[in-house]
PDB file of N, CA and C in Angstrom:
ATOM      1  N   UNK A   1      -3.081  20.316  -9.364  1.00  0.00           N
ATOM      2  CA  UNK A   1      -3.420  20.030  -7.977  1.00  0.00           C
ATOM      3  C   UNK A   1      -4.443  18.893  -7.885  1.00  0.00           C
ATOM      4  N   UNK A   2      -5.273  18.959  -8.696  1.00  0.00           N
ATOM      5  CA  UNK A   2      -6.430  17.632  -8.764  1.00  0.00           C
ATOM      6  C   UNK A   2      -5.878  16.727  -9.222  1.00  0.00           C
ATOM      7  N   UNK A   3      -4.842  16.301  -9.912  1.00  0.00           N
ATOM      8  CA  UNK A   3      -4.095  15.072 -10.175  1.00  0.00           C
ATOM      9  C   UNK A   3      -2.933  14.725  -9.497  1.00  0.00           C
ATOM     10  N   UNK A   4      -2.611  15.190  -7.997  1.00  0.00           N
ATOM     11  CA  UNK A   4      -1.968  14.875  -6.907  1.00  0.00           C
ATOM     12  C   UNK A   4      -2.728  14.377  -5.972  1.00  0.00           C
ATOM     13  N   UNK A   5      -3.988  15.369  -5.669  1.00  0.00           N
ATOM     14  CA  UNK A   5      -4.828  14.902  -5.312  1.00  0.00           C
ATOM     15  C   UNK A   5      -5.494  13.060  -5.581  1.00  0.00           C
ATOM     16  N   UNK A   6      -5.554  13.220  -6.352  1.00  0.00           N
ATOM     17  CA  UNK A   6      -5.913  11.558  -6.913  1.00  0.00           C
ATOM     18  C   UNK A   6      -4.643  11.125  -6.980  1.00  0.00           C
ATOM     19  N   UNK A   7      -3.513  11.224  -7.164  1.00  0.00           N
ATOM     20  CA  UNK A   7      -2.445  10.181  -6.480  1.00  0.00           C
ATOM     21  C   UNK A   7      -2.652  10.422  -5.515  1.00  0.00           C
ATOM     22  N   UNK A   8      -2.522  11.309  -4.184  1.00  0.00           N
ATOM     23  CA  UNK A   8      -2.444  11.198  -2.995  1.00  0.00           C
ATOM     24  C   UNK A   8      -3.838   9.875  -2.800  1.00  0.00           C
ATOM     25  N   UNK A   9      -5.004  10.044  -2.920  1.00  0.00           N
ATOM     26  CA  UNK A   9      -6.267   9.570  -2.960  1.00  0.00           C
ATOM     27  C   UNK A   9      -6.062   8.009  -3.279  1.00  0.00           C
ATOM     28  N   UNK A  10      -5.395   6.847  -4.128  1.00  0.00           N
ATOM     29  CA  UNK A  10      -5.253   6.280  -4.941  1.00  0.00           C
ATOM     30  C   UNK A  10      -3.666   5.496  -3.992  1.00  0.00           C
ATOM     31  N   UNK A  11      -2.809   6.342  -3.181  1.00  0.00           N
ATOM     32  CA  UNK A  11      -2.043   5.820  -2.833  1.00  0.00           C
ATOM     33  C   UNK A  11      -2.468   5.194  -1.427  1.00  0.00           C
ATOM     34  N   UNK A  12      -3.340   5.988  -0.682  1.00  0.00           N
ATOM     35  CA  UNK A  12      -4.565   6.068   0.505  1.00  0.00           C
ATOM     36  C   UNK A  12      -5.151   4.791   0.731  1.00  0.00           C
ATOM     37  N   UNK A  13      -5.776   4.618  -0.678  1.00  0.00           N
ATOM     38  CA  UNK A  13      -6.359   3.038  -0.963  1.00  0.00           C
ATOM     39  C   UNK A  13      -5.735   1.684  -0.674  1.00  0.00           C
ATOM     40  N   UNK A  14      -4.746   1.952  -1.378  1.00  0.00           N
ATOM     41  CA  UNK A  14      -3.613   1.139  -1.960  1.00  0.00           C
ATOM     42  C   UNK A  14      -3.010   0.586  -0.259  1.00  0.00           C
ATOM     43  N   UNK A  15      -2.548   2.016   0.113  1.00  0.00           N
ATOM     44  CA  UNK A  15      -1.963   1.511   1.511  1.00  0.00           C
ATOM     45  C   UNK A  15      -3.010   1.004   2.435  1.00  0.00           C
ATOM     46  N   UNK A  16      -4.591   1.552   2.664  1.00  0.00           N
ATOM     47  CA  UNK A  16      -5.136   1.150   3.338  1.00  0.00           C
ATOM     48  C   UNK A  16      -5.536  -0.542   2.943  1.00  0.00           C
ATOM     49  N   UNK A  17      -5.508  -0.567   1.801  1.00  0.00           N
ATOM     50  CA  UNK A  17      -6.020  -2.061   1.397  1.00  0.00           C
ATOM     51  C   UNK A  17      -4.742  -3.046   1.786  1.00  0.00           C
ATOM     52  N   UNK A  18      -3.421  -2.682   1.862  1.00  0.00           N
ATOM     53  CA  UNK A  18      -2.400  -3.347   2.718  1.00  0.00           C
ATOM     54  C   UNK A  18      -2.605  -3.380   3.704  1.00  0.00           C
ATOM     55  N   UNK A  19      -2.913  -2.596   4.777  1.00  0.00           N
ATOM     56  CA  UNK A  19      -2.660  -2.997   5.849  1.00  0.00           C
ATOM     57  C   UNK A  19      -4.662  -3.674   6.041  1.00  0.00           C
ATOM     58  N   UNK A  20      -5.398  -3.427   5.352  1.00  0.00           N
ATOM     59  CA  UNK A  20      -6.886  -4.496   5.693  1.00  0.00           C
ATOM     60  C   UNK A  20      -6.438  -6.010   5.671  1.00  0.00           C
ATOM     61  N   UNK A  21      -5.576  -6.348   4.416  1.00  0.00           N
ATOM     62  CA  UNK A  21      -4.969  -7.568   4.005  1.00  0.00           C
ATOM     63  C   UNK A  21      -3.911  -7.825   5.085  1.00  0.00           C
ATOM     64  N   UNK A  22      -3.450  -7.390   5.798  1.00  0.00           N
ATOM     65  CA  UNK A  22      -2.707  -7.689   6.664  1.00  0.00           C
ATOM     66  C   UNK A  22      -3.399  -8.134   7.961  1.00  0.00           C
ATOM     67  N   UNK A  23      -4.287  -7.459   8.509  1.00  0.00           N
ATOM     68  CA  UNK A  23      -4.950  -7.375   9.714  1.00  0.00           C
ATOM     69  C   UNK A  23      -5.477  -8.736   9.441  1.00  0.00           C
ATOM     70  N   UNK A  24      -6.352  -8.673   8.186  1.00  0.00           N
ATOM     71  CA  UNK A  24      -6.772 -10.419   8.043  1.00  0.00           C
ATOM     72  C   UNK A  24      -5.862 -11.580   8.307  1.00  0.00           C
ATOM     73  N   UNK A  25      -4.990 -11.586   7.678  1.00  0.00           N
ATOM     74  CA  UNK A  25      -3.990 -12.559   7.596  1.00  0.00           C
ATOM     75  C   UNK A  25      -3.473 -12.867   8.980  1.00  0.00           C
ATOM     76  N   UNK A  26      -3.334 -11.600   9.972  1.00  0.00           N
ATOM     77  CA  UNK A  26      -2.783 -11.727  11.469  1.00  0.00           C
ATOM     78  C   UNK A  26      -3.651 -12.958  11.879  1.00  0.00           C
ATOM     79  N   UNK A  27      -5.433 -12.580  11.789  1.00  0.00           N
ATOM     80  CA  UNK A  27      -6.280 -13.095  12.292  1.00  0.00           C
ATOM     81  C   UNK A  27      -6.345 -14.024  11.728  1.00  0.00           C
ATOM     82  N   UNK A  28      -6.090 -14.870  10.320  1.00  0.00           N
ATOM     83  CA  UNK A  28      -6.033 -16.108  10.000  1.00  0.00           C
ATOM     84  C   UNK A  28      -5.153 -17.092  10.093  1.00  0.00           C
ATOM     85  N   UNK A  29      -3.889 -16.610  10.178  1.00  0.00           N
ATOM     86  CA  UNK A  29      -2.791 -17.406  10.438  1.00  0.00           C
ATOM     87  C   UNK A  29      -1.963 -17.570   9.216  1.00  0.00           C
ATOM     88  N   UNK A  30      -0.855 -18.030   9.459  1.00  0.00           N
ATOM     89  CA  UNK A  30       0.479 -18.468   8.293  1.00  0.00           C
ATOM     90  C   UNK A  30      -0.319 -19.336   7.528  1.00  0.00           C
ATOM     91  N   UNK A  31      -0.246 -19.159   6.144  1.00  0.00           N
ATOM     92  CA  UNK A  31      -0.865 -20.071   5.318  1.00  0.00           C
ATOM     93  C   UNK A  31       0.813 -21.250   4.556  1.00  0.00           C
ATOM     94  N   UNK A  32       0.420 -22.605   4.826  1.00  0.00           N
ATOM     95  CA  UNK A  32       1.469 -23.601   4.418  1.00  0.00           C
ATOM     96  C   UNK A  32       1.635 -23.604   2.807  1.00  0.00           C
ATOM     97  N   UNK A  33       2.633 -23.722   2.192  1.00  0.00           N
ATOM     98  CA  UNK A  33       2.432 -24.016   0.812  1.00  0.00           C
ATOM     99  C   UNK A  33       2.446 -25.651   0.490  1.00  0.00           C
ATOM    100  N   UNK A  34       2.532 -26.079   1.466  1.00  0.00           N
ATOM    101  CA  UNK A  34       1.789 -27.607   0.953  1.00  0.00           C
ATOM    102  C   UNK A  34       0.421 -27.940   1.119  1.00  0.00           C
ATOM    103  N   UNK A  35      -0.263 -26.979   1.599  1.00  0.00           N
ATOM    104  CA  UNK A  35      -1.502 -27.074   2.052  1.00  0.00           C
ATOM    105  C   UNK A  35      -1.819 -25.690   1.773  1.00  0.00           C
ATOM    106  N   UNK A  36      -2.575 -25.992   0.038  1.00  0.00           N
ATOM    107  CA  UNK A  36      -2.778 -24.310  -0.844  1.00  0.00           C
ATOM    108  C   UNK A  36      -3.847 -24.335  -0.268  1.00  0.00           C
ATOM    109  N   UNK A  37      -4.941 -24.847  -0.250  1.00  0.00           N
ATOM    110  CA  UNK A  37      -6.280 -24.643  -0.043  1.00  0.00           C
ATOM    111  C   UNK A  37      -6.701 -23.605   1.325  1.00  0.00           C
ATOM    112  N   UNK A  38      -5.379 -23.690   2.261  1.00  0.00           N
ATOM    113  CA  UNK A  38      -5.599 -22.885   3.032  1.00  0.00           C
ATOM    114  C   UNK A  38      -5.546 -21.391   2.864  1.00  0.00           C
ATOM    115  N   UNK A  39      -4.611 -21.314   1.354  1.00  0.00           N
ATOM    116  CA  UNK A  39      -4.756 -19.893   0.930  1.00  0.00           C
ATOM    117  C   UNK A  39      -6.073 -19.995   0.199  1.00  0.00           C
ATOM    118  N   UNK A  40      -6.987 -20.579  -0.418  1.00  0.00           N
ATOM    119  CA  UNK A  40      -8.327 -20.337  -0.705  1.00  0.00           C
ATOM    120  C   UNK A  40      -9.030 -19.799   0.456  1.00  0.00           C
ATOM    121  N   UNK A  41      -9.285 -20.364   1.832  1.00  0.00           N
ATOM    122  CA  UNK A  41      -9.775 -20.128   2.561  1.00  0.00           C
ATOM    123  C   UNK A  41      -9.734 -18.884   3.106  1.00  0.00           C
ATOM    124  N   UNK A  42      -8.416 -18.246   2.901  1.00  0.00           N
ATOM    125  CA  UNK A  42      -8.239 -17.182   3.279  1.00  0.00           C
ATOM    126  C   UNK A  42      -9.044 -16.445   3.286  1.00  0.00           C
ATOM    127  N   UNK A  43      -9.011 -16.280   1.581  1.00  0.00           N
ATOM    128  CA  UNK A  43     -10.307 -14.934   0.955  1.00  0.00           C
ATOM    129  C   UNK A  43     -11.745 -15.164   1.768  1.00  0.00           C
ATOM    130  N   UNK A  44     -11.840 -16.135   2.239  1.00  0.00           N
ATOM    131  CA  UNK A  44     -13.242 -16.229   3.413  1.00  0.00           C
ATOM    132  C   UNK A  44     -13.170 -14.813   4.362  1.00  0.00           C
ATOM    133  N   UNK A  45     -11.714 -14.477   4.651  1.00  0.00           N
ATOM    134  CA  UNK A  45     -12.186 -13.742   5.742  1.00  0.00           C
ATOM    135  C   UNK A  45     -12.382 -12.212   5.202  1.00  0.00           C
ATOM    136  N   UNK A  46     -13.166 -11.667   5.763  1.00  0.00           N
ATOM    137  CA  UNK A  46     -13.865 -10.189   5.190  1.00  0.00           C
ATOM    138  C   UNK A  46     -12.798  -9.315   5.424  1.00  0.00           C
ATOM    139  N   UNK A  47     -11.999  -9.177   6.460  1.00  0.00           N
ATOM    140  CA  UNK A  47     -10.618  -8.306   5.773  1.00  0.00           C
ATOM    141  C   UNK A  47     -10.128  -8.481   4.389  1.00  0.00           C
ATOM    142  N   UNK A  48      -9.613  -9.996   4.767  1.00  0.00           N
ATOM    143  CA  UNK A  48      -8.989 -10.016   3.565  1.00  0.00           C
ATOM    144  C   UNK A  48      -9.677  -9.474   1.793  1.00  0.00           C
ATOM    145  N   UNK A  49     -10.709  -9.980   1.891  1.00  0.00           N
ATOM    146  CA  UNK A  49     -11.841  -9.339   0.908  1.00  0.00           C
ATOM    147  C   UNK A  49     -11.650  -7.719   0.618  1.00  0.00           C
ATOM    148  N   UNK A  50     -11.845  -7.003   1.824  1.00  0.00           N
ATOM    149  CA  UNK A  50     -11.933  -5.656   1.543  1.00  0.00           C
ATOM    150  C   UNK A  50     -10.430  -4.914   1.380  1.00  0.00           C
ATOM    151  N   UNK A  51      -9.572  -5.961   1.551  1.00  0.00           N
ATOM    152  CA  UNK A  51      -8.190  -5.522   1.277  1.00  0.00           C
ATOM    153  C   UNK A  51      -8.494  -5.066  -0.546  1.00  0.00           C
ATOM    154  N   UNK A  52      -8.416  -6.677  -0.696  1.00  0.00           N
ATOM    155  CA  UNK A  52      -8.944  -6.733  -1.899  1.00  0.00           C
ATOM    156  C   UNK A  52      -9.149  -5.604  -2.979  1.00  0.00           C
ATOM    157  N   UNK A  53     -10.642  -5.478  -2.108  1.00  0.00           N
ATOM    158  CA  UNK A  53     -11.510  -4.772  -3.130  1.00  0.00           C
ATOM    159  C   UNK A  53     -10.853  -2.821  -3.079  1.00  0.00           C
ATOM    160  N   UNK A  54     -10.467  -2.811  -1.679  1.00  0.00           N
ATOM    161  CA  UNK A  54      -9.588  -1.717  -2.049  1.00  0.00           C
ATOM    162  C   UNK A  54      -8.249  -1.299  -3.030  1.00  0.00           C
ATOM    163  N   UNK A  55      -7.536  -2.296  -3.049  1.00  0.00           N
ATOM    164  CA  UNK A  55      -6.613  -2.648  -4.236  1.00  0.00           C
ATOM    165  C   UNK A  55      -7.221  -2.468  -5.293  1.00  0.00           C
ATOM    166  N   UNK A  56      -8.639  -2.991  -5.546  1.00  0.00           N
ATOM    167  CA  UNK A  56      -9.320  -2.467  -6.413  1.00  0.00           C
ATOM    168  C   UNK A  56      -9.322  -1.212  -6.953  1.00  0.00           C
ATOM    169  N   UNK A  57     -10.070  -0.659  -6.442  1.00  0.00           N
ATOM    170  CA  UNK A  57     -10.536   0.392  -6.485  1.00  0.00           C
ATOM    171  C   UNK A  57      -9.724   1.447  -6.138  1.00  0.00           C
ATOM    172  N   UNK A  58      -8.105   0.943  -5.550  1.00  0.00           N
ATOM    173  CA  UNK A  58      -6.960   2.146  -5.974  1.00  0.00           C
ATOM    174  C   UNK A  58      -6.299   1.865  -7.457  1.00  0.00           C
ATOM    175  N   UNK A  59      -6.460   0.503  -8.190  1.00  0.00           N
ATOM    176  CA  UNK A  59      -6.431   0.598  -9.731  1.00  0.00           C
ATOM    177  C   UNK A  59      -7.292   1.489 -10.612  1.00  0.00           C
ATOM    178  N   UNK A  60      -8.794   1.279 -10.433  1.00  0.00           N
ATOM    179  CA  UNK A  60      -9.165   1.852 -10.848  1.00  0.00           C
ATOM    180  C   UNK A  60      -9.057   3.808 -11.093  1.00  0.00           C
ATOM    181  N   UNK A  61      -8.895   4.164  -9.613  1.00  0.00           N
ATOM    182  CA  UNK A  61      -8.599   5.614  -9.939  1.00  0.00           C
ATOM    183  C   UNK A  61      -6.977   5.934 -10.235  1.00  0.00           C
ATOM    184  N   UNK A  62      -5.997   4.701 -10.532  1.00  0.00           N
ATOM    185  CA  UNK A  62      -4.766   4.596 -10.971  1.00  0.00           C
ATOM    186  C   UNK A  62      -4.920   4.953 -12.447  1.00  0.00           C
ATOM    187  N   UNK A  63      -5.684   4.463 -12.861  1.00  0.00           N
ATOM    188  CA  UNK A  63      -5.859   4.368 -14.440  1.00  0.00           C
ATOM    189  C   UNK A  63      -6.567   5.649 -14.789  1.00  0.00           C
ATOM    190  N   UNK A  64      -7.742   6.161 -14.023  1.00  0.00           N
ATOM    191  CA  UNK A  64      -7.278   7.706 -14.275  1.00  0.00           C
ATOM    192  C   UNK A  64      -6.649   9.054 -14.268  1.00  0.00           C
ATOM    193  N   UNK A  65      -5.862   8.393 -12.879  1.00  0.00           N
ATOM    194  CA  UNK A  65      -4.148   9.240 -13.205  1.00  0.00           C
ATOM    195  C   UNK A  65      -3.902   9.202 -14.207  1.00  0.00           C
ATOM    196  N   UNK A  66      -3.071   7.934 -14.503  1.00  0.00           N
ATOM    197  CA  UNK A  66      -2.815   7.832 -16.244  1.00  0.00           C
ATOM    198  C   UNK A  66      -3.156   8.423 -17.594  1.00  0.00           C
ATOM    199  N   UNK A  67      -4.420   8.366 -17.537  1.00  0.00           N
ATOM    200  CA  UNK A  67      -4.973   9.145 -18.570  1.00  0.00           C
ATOM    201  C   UNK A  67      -4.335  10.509 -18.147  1.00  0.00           C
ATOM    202  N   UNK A  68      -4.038  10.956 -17.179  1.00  0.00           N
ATOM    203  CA  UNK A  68      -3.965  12.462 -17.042  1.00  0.00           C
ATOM    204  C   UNK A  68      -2.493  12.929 -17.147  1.00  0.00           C
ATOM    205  N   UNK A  69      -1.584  12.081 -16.440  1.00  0.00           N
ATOM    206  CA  UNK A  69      -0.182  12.601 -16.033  1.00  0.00           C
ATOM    207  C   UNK A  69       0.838  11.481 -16.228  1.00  0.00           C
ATOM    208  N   UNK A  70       2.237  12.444 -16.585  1.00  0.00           N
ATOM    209  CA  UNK A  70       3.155  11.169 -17.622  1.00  0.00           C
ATOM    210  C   UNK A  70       3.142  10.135 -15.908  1.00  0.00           C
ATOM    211  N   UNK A  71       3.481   9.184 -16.917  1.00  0.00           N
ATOM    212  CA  UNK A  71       3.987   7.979 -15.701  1.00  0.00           C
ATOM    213  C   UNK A  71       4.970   7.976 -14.867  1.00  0.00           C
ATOM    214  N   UNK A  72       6.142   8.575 -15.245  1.00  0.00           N
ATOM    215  CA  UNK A  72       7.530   8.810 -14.834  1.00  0.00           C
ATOM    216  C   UNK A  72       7.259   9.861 -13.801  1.00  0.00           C
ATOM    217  N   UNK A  73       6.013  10.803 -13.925  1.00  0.00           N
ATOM    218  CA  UNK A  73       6.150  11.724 -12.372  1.00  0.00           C
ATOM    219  C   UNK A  73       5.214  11.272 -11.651  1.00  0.00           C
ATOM    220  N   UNK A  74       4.318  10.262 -11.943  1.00  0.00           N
ATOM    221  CA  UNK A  74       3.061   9.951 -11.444  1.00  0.00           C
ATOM    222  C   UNK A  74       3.314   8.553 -10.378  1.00  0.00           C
ATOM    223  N   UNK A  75       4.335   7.767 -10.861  1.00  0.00           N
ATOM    224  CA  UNK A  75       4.394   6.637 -10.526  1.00  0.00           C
ATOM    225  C   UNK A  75       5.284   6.490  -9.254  1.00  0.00           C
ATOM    226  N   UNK A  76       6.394   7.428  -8.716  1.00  0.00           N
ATOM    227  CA  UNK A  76       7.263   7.409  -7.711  1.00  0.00           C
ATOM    228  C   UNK A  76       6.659   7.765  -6.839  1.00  0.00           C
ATOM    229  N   UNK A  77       5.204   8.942  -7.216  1.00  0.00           N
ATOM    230  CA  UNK A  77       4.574   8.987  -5.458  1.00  0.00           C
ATOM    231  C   UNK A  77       3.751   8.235  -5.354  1.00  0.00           C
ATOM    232  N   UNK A  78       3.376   6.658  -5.912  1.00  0.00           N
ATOM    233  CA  UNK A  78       3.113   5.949  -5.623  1.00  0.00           C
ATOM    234  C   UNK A  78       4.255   5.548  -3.538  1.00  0.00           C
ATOM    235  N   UNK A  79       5.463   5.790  -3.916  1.00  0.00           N
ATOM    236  CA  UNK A  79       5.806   5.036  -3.077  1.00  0.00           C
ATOM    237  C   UNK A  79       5.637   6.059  -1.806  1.00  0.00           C
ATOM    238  N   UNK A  80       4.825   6.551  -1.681  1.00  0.00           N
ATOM    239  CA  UNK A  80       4.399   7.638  -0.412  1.00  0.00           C
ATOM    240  C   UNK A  80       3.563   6.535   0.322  1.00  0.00           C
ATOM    241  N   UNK A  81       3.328   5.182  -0.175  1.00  0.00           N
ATOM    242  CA  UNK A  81       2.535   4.289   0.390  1.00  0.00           C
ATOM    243  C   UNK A  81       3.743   3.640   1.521  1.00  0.00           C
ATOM    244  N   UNK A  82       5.020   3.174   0.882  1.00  0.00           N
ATOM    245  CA  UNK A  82       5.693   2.601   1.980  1.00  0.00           C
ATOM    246  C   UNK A  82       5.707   3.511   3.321  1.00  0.00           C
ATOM    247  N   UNK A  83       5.958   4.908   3.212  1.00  0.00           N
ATOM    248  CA  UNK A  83       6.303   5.435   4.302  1.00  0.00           C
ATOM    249  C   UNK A  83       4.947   5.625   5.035  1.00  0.00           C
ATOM    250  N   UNK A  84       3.464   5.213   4.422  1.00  0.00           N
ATOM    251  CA  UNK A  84       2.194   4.805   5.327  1.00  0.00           C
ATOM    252  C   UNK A  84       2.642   3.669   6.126  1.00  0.00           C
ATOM    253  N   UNK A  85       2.333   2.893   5.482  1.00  0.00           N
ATOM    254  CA  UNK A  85       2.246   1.211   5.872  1.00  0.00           C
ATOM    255  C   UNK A  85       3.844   1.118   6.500  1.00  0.00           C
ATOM    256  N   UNK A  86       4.965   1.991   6.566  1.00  0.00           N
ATOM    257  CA  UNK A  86       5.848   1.084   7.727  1.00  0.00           C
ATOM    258  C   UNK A  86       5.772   2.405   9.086  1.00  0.00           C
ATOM    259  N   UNK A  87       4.446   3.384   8.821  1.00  0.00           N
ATOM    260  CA  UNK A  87       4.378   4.127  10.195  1.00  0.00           C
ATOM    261  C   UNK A  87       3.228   3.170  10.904  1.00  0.00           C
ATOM    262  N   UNK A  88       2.107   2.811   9.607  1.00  0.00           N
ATOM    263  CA  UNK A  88       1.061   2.290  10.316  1.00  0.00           C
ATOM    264  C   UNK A  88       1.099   0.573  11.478  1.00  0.00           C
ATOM    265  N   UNK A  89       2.003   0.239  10.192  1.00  0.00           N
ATOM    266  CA  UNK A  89       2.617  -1.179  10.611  1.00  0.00           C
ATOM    267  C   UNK A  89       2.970  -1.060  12.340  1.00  0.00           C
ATOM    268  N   UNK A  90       3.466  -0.258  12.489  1.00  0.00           N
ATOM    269  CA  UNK A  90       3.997  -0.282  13.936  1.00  0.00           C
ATOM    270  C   UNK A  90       3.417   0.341  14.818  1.00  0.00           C
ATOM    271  N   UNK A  91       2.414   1.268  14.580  1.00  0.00           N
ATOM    272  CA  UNK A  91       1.793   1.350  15.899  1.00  0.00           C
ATOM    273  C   UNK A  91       0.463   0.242  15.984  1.00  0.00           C
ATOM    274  N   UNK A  92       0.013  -0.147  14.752  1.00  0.00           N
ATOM    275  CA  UNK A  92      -0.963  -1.091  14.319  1.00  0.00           C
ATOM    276  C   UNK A  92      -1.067  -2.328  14.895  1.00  0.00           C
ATOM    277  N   UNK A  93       0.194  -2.999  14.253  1.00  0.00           N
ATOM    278  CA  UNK A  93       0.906  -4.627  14.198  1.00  0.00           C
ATOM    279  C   UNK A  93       1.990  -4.482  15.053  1.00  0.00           C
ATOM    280  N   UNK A  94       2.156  -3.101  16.220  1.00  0.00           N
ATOM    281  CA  UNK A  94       3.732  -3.174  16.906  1.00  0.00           C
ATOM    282  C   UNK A  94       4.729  -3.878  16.089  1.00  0.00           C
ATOM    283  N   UNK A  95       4.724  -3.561  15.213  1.00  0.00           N
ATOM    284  CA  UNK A  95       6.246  -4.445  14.027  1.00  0.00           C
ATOM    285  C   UNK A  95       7.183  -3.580  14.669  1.00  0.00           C
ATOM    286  N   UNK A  96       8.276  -4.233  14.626  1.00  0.00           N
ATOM    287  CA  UNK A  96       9.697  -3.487  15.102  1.00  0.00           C
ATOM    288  C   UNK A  96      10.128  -2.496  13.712  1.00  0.00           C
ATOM    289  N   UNK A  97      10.578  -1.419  13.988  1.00  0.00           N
ATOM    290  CA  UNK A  97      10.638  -0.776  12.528  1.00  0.00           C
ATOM    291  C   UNK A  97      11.871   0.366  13.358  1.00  0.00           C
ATOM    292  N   UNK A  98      13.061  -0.746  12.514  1.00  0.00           N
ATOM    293  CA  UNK A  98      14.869  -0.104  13.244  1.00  0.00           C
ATOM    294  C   UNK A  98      14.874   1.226  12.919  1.00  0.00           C
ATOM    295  N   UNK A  99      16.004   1.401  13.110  1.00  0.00           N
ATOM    296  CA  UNK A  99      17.192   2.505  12.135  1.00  0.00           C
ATOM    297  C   UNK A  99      17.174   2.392  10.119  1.00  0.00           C
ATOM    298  N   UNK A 100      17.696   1.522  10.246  1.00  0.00           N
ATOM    299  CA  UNK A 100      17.507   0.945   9.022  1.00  0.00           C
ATOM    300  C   UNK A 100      16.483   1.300   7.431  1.00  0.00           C
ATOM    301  N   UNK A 101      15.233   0.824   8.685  1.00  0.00           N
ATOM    302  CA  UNK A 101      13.857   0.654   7.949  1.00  0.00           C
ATOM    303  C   UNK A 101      13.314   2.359   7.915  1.00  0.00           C
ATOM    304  N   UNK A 102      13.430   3.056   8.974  1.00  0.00           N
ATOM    305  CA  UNK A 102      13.630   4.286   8.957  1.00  0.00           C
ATOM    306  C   UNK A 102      14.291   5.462   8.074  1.00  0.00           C
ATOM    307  N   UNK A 103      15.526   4.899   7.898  1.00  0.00           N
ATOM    308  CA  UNK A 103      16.503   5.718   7.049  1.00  0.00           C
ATOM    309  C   UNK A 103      15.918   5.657   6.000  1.00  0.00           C
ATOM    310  N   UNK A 104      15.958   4.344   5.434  1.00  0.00           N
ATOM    311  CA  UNK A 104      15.406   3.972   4.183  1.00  0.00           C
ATOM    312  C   UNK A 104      13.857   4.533   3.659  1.00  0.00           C
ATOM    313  N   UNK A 105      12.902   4.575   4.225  1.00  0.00           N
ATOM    314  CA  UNK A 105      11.520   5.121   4.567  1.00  0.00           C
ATOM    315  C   UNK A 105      11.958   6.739   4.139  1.00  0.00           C
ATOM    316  N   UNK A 106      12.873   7.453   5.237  1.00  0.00           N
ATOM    317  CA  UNK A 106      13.556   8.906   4.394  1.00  0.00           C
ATOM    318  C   UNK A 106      14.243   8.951   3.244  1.00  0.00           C
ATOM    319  N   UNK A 107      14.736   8.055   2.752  1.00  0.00           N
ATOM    320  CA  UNK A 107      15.483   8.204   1.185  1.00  0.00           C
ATOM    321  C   UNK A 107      14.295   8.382   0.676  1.00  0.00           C
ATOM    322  N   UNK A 108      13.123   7.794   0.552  1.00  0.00           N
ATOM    323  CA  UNK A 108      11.901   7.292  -0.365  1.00  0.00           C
ATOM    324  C   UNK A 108      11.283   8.755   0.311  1.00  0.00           C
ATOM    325  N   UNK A 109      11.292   9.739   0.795  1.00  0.00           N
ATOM    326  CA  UNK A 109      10.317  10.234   1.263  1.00  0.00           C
ATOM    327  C   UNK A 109      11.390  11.893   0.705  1.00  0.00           C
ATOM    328  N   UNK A 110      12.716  11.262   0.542  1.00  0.00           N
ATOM    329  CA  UNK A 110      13.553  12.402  -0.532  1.00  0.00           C
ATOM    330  C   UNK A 110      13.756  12.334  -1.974  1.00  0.00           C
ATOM    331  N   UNK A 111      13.332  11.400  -2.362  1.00  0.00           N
ATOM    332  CA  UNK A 111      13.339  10.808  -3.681  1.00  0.00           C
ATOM    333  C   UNK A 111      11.975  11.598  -4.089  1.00  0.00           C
ATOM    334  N   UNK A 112      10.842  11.698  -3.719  1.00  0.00           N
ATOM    335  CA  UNK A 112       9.735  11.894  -3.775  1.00  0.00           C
ATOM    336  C   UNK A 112       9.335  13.587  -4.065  1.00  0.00           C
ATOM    337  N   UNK A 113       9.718  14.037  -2.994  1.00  0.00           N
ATOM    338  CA  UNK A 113      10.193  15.549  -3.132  1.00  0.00           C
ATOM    339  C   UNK A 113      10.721  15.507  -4.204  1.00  0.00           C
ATOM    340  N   UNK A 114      11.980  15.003  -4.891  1.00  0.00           N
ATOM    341  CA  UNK A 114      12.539  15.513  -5.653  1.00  0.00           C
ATOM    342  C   UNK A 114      11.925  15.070  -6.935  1.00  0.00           C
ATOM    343  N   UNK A 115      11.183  13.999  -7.280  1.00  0.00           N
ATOM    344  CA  UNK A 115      10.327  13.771  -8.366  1.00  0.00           C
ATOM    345  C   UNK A 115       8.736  14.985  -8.575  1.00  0.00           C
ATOM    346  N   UNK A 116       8.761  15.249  -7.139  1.00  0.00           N
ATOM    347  CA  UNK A 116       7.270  16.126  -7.296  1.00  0.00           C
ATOM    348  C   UNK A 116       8.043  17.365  -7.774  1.00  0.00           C
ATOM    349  N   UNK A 117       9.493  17.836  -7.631  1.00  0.00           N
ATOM    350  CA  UNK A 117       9.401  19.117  -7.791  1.00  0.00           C
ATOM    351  C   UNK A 117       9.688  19.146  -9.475  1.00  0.00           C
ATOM    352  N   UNK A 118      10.262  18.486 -10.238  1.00  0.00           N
ATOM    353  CA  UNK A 118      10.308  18.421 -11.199  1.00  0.00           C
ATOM    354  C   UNK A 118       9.248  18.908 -12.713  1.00  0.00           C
TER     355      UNK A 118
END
């Protein structure tokens, strides 16, 4: 239970540090790839930073999953993050989020079940 816990904990991060990195980026604008420097600038903005540093710091308690639990059951509820970030995405960022993106969001959210029960 304490090493679900820290995936659950670790996936939390992960998704929250997506959507920090996102919120920044809204507020900074499309960055050009002929004009990189504007992706330097980016990291100026303090979202983007704490996206960052949350990505961080969901590696770090990633790596003590690891130490604890095989990879093969540890690593699929990683993807308990998509079905965050495409609920958060849309009431957040109003992103349009179809049928489609939905269905798909439930395969990953049956896949998951069936890796935890294992």
């Amino acid at each position: 239970m304490k090493n679900l816990i820290m995936i659950l904990f670790c996936v939390s991060l992960g998704s929250i540090g997506q959507l920090t990195l996102k919120h920044g980026m809204n507020s900074f604008g499309p960055i050009r790839m002929q004009n990189l420097s504007s992706l330097v600038n980016a990291f100026t903005n303090p979202y983007v930073l704490a996206g960052f540093i949350l990505y961080g710091l969901s590696a770090l308690v990633w790596m003590i999953v690891l130490s604890r639990v095989e990879v093969s059951w540890a690593y699929p509820m990683v993807s308990i993050s998509y079905v965050v970030v495409v609920v958060a995405s849309r009431f957040l960022f109003q992103e349009d989020v179809d049928f489609n993106r939905i269905l798909g969001t439930l395969v990953i959210c049956v896949g998951v079940f069936l890796v935890s029960r294992s």
